[in-house]
PDB file of N, CA and C in Angstrom:
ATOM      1  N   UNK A   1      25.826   3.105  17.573  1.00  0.00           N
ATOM      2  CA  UNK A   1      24.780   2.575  18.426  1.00  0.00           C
ATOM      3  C   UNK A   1      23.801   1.728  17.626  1.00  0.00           C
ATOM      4  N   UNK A   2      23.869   2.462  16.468  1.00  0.00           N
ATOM      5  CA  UNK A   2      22.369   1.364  15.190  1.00  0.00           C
ATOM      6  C   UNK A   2      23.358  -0.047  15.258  1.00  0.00           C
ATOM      7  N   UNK A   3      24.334  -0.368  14.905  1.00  0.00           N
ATOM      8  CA  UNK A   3      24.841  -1.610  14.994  1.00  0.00           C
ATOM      9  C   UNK A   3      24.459  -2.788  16.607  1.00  0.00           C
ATOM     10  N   UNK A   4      25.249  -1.785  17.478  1.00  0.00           N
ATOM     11  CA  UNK A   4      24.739  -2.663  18.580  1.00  0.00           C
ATOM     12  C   UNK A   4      23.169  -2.702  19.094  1.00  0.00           C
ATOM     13  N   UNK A   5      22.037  -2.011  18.481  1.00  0.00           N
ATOM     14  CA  UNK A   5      20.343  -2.357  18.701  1.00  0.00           C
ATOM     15  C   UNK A   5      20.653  -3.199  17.866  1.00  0.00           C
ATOM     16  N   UNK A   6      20.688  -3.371  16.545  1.00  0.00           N
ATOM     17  CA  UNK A   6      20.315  -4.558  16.171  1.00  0.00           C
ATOM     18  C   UNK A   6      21.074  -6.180  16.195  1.00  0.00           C
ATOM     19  N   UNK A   7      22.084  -5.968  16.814  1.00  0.00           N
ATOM     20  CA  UNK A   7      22.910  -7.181  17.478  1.00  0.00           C
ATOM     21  C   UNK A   7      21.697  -7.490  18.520  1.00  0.00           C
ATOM     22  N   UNK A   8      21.721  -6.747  19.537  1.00  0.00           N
ATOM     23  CA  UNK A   8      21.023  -6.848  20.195  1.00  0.00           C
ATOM     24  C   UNK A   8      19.435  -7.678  19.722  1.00  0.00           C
ATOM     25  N   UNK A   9      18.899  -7.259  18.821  1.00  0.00           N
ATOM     26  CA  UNK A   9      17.328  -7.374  18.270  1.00  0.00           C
ATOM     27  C   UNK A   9      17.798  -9.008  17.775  1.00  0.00           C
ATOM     28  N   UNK A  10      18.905  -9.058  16.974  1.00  0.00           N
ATOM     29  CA  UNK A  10      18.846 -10.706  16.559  1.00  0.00           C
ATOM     30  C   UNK A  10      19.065 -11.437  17.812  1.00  0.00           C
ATOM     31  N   UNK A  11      19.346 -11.020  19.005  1.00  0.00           N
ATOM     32  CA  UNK A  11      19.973 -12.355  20.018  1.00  0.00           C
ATOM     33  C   UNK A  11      18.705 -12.286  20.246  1.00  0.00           C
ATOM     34  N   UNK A  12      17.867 -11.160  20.477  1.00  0.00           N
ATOM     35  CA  UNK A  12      16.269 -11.375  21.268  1.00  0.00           C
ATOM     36  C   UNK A  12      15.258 -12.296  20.214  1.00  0.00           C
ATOM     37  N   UNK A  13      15.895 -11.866  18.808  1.00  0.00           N
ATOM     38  CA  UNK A  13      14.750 -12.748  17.852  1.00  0.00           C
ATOM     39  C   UNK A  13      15.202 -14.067  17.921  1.00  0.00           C
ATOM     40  N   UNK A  14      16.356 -14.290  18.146  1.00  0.00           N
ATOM     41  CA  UNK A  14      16.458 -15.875  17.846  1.00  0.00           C
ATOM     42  C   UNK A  14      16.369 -16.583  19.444  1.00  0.00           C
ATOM     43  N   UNK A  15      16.362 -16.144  20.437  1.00  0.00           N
ATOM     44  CA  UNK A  15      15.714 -16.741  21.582  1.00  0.00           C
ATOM     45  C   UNK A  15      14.528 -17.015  21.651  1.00  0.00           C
ATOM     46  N   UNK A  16      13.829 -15.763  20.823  1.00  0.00           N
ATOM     47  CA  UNK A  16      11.936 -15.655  21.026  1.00  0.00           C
ATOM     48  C   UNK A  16      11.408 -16.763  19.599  1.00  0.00           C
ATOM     49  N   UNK A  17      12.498 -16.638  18.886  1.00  0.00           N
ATOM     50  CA  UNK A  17      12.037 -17.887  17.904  1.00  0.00           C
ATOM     51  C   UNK A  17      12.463 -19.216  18.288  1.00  0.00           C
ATOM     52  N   UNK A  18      13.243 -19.237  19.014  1.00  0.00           N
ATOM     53  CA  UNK A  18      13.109 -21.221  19.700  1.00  0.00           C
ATOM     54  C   UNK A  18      11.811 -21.621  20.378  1.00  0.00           C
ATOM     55  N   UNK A  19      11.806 -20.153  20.998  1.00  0.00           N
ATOM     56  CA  UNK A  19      10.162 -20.942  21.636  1.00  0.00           C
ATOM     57  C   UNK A  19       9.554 -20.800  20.496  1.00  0.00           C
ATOM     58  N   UNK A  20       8.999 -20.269  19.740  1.00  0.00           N
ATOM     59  CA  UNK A  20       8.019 -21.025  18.552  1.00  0.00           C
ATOM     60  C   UNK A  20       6.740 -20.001  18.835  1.00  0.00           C
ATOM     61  N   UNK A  21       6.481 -19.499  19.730  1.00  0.00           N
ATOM     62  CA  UNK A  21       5.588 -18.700  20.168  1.00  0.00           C
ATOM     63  C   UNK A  21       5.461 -17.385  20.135  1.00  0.00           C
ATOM     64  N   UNK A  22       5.989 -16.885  18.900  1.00  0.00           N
ATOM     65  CA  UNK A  22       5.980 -15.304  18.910  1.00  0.00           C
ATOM     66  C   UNK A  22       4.983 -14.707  18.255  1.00  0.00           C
ATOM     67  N   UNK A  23       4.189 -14.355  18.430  1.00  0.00           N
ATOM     68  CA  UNK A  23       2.665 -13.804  18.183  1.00  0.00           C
ATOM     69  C   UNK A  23       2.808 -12.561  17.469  1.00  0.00           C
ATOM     70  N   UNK A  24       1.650 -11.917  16.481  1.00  0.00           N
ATOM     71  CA  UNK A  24       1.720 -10.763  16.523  1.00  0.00           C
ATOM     72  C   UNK A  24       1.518  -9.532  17.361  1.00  0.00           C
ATOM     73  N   UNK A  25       0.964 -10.197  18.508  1.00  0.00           N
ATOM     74  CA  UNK A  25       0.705  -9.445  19.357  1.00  0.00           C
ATOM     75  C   UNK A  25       2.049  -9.595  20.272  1.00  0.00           C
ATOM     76  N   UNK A  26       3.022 -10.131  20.408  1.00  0.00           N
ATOM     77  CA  UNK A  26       4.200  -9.961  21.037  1.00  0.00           C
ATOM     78  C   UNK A  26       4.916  -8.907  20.362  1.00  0.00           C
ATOM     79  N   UNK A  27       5.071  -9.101  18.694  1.00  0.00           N
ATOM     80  CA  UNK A  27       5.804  -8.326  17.616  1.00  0.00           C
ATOM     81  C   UNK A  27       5.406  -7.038  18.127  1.00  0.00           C
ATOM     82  N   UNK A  28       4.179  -6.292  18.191  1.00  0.00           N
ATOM     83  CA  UNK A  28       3.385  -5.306  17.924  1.00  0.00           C
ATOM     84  C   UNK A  28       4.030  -4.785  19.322  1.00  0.00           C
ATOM     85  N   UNK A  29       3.996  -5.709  20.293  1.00  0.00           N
ATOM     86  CA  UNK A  29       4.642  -4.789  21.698  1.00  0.00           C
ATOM     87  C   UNK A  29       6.351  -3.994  21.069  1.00  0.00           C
ATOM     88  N   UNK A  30       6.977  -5.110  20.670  1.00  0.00           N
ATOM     89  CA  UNK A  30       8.499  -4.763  20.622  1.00  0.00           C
ATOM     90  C   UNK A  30       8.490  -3.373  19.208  1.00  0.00           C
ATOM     91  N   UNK A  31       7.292  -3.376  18.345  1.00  0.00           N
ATOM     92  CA  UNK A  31       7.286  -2.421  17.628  1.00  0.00           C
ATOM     93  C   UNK A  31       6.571  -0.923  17.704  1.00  0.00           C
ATOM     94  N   UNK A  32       5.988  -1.048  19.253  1.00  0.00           N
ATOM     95  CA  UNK A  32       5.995   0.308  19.859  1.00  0.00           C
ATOM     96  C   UNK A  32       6.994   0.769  20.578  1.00  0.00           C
ATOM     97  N   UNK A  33       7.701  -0.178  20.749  1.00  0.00           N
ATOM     98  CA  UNK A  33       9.407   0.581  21.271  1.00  0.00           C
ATOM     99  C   UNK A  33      10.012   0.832  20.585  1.00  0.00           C
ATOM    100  N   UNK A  34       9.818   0.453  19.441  1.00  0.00           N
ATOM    101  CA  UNK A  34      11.551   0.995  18.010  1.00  0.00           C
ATOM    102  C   UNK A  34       9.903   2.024  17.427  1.00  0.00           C
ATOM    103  N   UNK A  35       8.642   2.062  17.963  1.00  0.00           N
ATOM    104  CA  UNK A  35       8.412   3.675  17.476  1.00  0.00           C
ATOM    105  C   UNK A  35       9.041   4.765  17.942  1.00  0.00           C
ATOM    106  N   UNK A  36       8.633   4.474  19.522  1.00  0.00           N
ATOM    107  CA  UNK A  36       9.432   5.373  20.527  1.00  0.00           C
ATOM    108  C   UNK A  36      10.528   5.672  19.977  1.00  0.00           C
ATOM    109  N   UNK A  37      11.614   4.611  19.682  1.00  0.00           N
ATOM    110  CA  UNK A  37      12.979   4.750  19.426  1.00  0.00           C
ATOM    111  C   UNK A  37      13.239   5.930  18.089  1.00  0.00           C
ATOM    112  N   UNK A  38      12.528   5.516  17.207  1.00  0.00           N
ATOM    113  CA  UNK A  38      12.540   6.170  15.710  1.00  0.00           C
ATOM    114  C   UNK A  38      12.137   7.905  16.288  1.00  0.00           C
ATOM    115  N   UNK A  39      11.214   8.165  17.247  1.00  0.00           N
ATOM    116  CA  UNK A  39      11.276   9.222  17.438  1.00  0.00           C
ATOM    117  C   UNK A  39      12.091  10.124  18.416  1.00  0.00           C
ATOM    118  N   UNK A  40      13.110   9.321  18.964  1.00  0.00           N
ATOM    119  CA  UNK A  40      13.847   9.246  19.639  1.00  0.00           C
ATOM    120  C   UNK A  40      13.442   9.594  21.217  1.00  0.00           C
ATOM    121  N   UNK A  41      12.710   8.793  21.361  1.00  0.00           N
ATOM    122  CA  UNK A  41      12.060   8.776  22.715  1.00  0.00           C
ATOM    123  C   UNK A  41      12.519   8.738  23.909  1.00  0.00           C
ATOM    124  N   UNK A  42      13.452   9.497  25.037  1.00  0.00           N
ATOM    125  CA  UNK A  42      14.098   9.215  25.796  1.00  0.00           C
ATOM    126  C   UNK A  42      14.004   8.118  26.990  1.00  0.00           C
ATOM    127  N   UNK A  43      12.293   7.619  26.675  1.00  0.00           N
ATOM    128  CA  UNK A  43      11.828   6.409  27.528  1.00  0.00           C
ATOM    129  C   UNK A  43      11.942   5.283  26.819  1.00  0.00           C
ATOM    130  N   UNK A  44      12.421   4.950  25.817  1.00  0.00           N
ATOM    131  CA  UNK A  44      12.597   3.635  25.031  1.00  0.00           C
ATOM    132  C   UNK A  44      13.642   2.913  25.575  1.00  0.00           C
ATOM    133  N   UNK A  45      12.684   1.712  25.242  1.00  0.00           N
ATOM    134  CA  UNK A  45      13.855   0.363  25.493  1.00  0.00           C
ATOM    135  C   UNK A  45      14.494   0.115  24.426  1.00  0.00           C
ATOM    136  N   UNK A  46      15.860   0.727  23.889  1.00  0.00           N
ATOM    137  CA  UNK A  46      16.746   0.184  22.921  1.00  0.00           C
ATOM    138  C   UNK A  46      16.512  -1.179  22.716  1.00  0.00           C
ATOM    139  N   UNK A  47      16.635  -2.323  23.698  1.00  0.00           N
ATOM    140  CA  UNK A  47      17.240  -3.276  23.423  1.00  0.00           C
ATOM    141  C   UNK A  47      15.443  -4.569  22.600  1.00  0.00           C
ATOM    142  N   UNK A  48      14.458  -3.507  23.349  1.00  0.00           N
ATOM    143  CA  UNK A  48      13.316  -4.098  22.701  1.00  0.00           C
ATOM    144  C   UNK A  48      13.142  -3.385  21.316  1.00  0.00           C
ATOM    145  N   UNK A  49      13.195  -2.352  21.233  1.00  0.00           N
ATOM    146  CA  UNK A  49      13.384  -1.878  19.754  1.00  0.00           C
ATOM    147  C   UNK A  49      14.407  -2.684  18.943  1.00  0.00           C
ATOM    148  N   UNK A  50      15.110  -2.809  19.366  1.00  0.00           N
ATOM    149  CA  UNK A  50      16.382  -3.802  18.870  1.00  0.00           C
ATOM    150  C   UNK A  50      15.582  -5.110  18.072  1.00  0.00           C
ATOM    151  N   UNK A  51      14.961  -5.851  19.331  1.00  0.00           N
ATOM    152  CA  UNK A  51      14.260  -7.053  19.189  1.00  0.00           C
ATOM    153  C   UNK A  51      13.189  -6.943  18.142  1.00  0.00           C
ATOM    154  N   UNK A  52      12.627  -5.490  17.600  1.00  0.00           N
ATOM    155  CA  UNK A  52      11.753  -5.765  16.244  1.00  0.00           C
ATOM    156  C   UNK A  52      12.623  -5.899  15.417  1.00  0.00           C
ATOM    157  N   UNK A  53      13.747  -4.991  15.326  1.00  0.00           N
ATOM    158  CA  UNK A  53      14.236  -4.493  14.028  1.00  0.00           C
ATOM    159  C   UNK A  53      14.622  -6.042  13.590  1.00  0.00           C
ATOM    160  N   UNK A  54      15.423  -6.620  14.775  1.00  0.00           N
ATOM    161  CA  UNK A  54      16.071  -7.998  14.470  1.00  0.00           C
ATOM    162  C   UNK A  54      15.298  -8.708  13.954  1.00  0.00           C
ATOM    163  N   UNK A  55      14.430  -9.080  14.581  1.00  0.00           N
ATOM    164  CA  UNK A  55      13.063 -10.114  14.089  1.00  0.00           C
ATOM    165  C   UNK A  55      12.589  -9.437  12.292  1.00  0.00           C
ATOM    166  N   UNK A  56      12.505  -8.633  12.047  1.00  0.00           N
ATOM    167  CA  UNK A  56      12.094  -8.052  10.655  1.00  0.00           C
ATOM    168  C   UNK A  56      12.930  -8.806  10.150  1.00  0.00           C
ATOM    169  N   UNK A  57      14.148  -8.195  10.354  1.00  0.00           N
ATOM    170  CA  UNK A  57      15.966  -8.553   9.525  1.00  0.00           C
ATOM    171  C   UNK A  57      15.852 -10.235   9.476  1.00  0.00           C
ATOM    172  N   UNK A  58      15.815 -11.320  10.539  1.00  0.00           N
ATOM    173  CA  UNK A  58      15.695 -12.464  10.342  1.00  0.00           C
ATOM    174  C   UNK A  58      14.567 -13.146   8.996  1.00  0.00           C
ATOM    175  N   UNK A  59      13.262 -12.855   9.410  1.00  0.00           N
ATOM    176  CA  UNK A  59      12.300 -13.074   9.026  1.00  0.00           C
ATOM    177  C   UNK A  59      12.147 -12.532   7.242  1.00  0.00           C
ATOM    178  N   UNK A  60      13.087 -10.984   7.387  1.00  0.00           N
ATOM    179  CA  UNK A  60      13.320 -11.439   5.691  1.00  0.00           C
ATOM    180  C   UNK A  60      14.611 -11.768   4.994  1.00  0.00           C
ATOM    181  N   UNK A  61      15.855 -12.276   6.125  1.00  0.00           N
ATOM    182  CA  UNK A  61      16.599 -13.142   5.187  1.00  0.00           C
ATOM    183  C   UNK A  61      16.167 -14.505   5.728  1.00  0.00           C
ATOM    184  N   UNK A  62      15.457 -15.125   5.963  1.00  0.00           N
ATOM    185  CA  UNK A  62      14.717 -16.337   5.671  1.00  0.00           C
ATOM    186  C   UNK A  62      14.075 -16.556   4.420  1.00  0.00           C
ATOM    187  N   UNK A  63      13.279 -15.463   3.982  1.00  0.00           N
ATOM    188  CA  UNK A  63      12.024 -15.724   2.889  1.00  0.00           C
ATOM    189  C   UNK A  63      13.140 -15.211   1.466  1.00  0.00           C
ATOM    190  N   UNK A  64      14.139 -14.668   1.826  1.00  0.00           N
ATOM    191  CA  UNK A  64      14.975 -13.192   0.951  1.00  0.00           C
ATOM    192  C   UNK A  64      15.050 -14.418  -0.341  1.00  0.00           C
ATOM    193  N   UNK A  65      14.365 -13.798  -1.650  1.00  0.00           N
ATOM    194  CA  UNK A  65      14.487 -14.779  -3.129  1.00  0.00           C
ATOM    195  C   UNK A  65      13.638 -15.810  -2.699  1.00  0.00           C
ATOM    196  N   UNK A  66      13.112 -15.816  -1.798  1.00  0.00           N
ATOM    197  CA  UNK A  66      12.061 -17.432  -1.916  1.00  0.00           C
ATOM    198  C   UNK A  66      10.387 -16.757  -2.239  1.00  0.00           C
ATOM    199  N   UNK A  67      10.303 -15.894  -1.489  1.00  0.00           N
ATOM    200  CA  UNK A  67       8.923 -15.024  -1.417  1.00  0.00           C
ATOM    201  C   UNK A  67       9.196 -13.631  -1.665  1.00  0.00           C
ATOM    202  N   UNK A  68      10.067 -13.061  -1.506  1.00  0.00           N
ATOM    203  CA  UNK A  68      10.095 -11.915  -1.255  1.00  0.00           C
ATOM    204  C   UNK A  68      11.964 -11.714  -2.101  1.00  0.00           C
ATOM    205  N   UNK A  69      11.437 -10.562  -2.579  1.00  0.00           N
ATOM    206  CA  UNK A  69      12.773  -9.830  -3.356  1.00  0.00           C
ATOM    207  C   UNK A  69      13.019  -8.632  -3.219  1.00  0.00           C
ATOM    208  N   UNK A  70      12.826  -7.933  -1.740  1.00  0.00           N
ATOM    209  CA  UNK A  70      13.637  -6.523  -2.116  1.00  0.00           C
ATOM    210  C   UNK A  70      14.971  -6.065  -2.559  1.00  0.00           C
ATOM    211  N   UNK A  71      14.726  -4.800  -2.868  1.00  0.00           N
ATOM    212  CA  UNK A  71      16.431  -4.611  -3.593  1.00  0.00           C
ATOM    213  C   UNK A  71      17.557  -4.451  -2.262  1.00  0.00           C
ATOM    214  N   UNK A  72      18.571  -4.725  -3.394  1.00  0.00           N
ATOM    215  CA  UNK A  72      19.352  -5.046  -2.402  1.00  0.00           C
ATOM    216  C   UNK A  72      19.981  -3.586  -1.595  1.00  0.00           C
ATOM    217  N   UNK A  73      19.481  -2.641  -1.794  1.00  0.00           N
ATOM    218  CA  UNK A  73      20.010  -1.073  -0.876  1.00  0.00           C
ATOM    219  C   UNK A  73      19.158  -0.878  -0.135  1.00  0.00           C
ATOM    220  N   UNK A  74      17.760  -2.246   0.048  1.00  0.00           N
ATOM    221  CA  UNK A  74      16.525  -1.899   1.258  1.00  0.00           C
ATOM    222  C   UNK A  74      17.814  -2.319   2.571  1.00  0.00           C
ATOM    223  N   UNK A  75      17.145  -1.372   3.494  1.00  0.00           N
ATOM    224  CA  UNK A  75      17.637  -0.808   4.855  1.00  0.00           C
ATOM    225  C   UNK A  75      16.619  -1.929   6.009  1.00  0.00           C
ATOM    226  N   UNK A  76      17.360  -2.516   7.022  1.00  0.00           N
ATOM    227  CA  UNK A  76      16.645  -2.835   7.923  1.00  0.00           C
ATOM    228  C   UNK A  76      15.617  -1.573   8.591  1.00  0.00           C
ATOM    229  N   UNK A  77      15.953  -0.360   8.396  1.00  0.00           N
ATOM    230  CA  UNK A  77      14.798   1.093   8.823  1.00  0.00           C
ATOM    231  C   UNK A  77      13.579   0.671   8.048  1.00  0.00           C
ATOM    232  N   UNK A  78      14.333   0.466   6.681  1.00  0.00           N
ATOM    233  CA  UNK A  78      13.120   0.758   5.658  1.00  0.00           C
ATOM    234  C   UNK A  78      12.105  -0.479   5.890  1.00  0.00           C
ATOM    235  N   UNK A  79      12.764  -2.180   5.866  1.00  0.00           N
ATOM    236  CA  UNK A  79      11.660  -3.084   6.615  1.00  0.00           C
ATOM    237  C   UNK A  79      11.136  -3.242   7.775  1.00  0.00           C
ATOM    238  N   UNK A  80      11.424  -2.509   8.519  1.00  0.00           N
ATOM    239  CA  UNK A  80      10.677  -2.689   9.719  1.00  0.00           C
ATOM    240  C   UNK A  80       9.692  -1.091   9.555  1.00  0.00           C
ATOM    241  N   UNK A  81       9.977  -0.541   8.767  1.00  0.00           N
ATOM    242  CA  UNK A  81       9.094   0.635   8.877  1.00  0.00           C
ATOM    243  C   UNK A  81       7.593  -0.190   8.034  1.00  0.00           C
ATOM    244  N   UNK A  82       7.989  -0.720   6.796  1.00  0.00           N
ATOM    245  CA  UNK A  82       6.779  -1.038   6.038  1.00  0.00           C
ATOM    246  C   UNK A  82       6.139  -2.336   6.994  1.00  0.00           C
ATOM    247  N   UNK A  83       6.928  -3.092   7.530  1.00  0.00           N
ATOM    248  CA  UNK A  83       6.539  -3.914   9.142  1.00  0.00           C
ATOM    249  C   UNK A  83       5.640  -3.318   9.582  1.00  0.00           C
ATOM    250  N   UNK A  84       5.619  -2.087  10.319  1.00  0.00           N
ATOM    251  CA  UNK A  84       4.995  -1.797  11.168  1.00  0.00           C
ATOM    252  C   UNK A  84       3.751  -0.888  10.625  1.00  0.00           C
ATOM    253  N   UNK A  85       4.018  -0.604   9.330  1.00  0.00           N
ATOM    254  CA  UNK A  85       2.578  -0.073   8.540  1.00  0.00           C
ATOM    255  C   UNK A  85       1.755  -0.999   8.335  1.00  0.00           C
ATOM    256  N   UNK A  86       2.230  -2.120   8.052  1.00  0.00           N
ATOM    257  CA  UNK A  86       0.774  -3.138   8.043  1.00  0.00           C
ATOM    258  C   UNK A  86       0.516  -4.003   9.128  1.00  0.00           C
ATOM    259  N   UNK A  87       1.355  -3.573  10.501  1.00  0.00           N
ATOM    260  CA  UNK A  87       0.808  -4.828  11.362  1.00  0.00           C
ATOM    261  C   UNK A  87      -0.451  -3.561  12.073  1.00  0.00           C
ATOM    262  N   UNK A  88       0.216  -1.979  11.870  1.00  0.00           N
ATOM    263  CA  UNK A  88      -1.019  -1.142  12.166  1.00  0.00           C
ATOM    264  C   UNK A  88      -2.344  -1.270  11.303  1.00  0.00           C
ATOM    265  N   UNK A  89      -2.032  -1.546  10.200  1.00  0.00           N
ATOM    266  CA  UNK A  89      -2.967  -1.482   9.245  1.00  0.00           C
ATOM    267  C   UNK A  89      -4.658  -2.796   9.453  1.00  0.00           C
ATOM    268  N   UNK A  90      -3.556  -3.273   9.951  1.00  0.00           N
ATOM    269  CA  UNK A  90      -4.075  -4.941  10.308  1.00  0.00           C
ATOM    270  C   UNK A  90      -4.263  -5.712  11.248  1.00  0.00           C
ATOM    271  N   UNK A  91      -4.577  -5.015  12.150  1.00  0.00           N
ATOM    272  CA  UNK A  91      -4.830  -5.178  14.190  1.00  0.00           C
ATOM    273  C   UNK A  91      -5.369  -6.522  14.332  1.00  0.00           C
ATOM    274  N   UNK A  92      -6.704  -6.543  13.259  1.00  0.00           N
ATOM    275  CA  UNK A  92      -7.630  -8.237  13.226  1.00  0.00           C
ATOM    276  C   UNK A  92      -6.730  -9.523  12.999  1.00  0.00           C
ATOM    277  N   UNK A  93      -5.264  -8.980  12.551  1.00  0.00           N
ATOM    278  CA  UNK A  93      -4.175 -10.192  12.077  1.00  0.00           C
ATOM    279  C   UNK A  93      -3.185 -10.697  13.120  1.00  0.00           C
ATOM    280  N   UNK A  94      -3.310  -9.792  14.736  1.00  0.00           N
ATOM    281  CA  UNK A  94      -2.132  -9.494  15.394  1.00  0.00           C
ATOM    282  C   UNK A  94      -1.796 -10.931  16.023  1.00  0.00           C
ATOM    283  N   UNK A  95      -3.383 -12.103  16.111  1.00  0.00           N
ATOM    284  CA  UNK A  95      -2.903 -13.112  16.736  1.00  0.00           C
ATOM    285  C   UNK A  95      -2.585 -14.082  16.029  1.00  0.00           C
ATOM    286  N   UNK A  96      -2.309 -14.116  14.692  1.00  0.00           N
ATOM    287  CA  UNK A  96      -1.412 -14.813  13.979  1.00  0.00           C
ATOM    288  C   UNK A  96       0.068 -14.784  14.317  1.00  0.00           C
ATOM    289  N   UNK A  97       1.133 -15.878  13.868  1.00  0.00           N
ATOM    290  CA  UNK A  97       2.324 -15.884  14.139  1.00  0.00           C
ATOM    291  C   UNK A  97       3.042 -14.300  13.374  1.00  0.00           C
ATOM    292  N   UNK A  98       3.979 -14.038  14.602  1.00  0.00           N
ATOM    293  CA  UNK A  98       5.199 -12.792  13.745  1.00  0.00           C
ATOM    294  C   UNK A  98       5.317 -13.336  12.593  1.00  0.00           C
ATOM    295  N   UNK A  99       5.813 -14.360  12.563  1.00  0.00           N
ATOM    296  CA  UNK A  99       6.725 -14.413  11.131  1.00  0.00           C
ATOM    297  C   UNK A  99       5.753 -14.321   9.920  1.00  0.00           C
ATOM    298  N   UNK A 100       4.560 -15.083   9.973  1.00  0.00           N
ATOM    299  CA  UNK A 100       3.571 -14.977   8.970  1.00  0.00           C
ATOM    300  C   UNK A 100       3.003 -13.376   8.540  1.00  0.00           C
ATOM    301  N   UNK A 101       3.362 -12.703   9.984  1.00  0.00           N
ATOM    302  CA  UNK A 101       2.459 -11.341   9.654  1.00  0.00           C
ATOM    303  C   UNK A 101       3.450 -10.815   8.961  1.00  0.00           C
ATOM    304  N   UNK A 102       5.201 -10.577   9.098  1.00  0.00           N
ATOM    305  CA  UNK A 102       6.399 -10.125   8.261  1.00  0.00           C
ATOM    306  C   UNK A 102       6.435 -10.561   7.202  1.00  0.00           C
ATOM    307  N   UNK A 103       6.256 -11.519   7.047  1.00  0.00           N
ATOM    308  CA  UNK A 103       6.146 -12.240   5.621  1.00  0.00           C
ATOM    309  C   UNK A 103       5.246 -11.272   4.790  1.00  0.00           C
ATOM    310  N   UNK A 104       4.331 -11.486   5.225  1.00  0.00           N
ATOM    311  CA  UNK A 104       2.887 -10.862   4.352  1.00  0.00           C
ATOM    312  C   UNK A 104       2.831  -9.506   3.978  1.00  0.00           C
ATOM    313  N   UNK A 105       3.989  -9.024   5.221  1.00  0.00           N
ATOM    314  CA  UNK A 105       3.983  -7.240   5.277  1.00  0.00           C
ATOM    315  C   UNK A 105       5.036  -7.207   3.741  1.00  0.00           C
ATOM    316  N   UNK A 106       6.008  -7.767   3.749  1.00  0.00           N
ATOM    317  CA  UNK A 106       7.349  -7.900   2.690  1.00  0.00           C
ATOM    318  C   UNK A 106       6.866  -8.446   1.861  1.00  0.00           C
ATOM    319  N   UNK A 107       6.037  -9.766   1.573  1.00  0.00           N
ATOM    320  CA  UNK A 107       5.236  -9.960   0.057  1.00  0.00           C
ATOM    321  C   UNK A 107       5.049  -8.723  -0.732  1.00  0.00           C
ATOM    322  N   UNK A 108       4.117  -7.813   0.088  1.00  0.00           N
ATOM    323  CA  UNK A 108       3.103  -6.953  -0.571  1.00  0.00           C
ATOM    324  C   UNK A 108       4.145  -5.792  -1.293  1.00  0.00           C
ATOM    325  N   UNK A 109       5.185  -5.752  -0.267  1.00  0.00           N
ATOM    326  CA  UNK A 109       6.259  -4.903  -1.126  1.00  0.00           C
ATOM    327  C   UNK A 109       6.830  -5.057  -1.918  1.00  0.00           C
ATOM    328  N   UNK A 110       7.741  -6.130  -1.371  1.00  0.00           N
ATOM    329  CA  UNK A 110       8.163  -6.561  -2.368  1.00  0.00           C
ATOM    330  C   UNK A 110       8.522  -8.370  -2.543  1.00  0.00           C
ATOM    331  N   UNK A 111       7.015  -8.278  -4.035  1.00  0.00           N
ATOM    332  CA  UNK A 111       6.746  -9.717  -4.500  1.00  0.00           C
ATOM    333  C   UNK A 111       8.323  -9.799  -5.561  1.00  0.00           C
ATOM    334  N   UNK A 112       8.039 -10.943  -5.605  1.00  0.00           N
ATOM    335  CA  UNK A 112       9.500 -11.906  -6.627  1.00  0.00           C
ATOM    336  C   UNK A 112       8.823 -11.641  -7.937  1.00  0.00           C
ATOM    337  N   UNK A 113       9.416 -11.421  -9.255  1.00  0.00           N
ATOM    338  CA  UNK A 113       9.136 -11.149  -9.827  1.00  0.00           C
ATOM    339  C   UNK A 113       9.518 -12.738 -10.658  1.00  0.00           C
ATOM    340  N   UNK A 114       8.327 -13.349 -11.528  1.00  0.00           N
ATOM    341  CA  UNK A 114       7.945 -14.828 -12.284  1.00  0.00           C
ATOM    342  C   UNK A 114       9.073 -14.290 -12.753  1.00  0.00           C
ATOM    343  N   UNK A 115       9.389 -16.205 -13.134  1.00  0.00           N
ATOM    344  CA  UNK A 115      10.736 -16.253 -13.890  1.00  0.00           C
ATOM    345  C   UNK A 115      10.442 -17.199 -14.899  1.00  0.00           C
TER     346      UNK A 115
END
């Protein structure tokens, strides 16, 4: 089932990224459903939980070696978990773009190390 949410989460991220308009405050909706989900919430929307995890997963193989270097045994669980610790952390940031707020969440973890 973890395979098909996040099939699912990339078709929703890459629709919600043509429009250009994905807010943190859109992100922050789809990442109280993959809370629900994580706790296995019998009222969750899989397929919007889906839609964070995906959007995380996109957003850091976009930046993946350009900004950001996690190792390579990090788990789409494990980025969307540290995702969602700093978009809580950081409510005053929510109407900035998703991708800028993922970015910033995955910098802080994990920066590229100078070469």
């Amino acid at each position: 089932m973890s395979r098909k949410l996040v099939a699912a989460g990339l078709l929703c991220a890459a629709m919600n990224a043509q429009a250009g308009f994905f807010s943190g405050n859109d992100l922050v909706k789809d990442m109280h459903e993959w809370q629900k989900y994580e706790r296995k919430d019998p009222l969750v929307s899989s397929l919007v939980a889906g839609n964070f995890m995906g959007y995380v997963a996109g957003v850091a193989d976009v930046y993946d070696e350009i900004s950001i270097c996690p190792p390579e045994s990090s788990t789409v669980r494990q980025l969307s978990t540290i995702v969602a610790q700093f978009l809580n952390a950081n409510p005053t940031r929510w109407a900035e773009p998703a991708d800028v707020l993922v970015a910033d969440a995955l910098k802080q973890s994990f920066p590229c190390k100078k070469k």
